[in-house]
Protein backbone atom coordinates (compact mmCIF):
# COMPACT_ATOMS: atom_id res chain seq x y z
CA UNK A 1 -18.59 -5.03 -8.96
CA UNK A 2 -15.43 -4.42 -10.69
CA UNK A 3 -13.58 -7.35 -13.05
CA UNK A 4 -10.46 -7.46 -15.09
CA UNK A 5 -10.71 -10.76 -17.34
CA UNK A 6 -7.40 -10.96 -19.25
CA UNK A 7 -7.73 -13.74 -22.05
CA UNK A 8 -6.35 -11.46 -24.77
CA UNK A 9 -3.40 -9.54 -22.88
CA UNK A 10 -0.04 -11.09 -21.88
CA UNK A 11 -1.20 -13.67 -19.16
CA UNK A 12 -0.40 -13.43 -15.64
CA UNK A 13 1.22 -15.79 -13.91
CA UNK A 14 1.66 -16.38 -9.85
CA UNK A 15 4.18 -18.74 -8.68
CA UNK A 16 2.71 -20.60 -5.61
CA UNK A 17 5.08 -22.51 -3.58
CA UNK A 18 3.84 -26.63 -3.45
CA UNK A 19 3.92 -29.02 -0.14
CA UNK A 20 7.55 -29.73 -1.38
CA UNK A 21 8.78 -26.17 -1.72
CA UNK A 22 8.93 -26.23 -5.57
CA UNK A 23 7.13 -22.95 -7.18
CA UNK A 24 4.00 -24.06 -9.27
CA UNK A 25 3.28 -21.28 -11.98
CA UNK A 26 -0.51 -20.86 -11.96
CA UNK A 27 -2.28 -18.30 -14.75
CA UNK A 28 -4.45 -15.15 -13.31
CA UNK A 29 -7.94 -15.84 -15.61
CA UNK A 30 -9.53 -13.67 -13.40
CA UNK A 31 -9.76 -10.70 -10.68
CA UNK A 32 -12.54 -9.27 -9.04
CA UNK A 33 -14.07 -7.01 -5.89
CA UNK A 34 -17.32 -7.63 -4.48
CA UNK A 35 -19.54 -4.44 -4.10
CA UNK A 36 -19.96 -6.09 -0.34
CA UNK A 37 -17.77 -2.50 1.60
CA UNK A 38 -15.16 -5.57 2.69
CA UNK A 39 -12.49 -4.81 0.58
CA UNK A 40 -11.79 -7.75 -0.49
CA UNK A 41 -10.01 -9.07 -3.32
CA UNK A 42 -10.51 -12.39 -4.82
CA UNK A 43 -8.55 -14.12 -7.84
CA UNK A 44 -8.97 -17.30 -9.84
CA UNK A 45 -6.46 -18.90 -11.12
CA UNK A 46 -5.60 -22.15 -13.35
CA UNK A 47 -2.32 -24.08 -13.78
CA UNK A 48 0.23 -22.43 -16.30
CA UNK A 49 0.99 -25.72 -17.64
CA UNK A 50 -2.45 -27.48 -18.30
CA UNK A 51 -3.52 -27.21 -21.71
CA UNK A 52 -6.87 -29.64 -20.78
CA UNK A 53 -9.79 -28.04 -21.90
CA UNK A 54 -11.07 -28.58 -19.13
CA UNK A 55 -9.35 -26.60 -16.19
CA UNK A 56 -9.51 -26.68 -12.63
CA UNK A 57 -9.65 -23.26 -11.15
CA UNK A 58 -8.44 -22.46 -7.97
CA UNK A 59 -9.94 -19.27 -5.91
CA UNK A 60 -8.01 -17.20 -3.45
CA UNK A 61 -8.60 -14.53 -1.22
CA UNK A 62 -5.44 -12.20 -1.93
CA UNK A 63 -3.99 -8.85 -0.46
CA UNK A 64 -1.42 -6.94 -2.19
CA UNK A 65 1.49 -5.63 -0.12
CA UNK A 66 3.85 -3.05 -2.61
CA UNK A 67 4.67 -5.61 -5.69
CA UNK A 68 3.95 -9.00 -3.59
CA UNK A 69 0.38 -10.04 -4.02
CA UNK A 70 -0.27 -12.51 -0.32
CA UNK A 71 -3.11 -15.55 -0.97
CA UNK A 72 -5.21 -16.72 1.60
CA UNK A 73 -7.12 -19.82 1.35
CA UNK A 74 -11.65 -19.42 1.22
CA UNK A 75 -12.44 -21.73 4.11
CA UNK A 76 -16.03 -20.00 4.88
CA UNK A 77 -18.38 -21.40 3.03
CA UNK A 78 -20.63 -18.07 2.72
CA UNK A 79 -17.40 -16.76 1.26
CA UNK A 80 -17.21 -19.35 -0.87
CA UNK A 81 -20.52 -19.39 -2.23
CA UNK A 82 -20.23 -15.86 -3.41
CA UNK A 83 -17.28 -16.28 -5.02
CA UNK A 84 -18.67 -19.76 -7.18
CA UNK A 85 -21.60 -17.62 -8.06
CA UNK A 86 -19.60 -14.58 -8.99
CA UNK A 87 -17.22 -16.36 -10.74
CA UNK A 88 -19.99 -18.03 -12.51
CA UNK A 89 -21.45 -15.03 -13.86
CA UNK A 90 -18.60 -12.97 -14.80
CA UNK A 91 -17.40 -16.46 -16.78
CA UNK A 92 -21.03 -16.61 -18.22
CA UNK A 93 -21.03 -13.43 -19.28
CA UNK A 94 -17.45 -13.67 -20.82
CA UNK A 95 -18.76 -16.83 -22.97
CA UNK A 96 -21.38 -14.81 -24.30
CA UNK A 97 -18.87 -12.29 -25.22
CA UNK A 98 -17.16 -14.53 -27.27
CA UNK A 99 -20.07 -16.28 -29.06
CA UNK A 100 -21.08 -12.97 -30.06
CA UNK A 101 -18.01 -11.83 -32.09
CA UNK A 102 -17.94 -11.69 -36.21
């Protein structure tokens, strides 16, 4: 399974359009591809704005066409499951990361 877990580069945002048609900025915390031979592509992402510690993360299928990155919604729940526990892990593992430094 690849990752990329950016919390000490430049973040990157993704501006998601609301019910209203305004652009929400959200923050990429992470990417990832299940060794599964789907090909798929997952992100997780948190609002730009929200400085709560604690977050809500949103998860997203995504596809990325030239420089456009297209999200689609997880409504399987298999899906989902493997995402939650991947995400889990990879943030697990990212916390341990960080307790361990000088």
């Amino acid at each position: 399974m690849t990752d990329e877990i950016n919390r000490d580069e430049e973040a990157e945002i993704i501006y998601i359009p609301d019910d209203e048609g305004n652009d929400e900025a959200f923050e990429v915390i992470m990417r990832f591809e299940p060794d599964d031979g789907t090909d798929r592509k997952y992100v997780m992402l948190v609002p730009a704005d929200d400085t709560d510690e604690e977050q809500e993360v949103f998860a997203f299928r995504y596809e990325e066409e030239g420089d456009d990155i297209k999200l689609f919604p997880i409504e399987d729940q298999e899906e989902w499951d493997m995402v939650e526990e991947t995400f889990n892990t990879l943030a697990s593992g990212v916390d341990e990361a960080e307790d361990d430094r000088p």
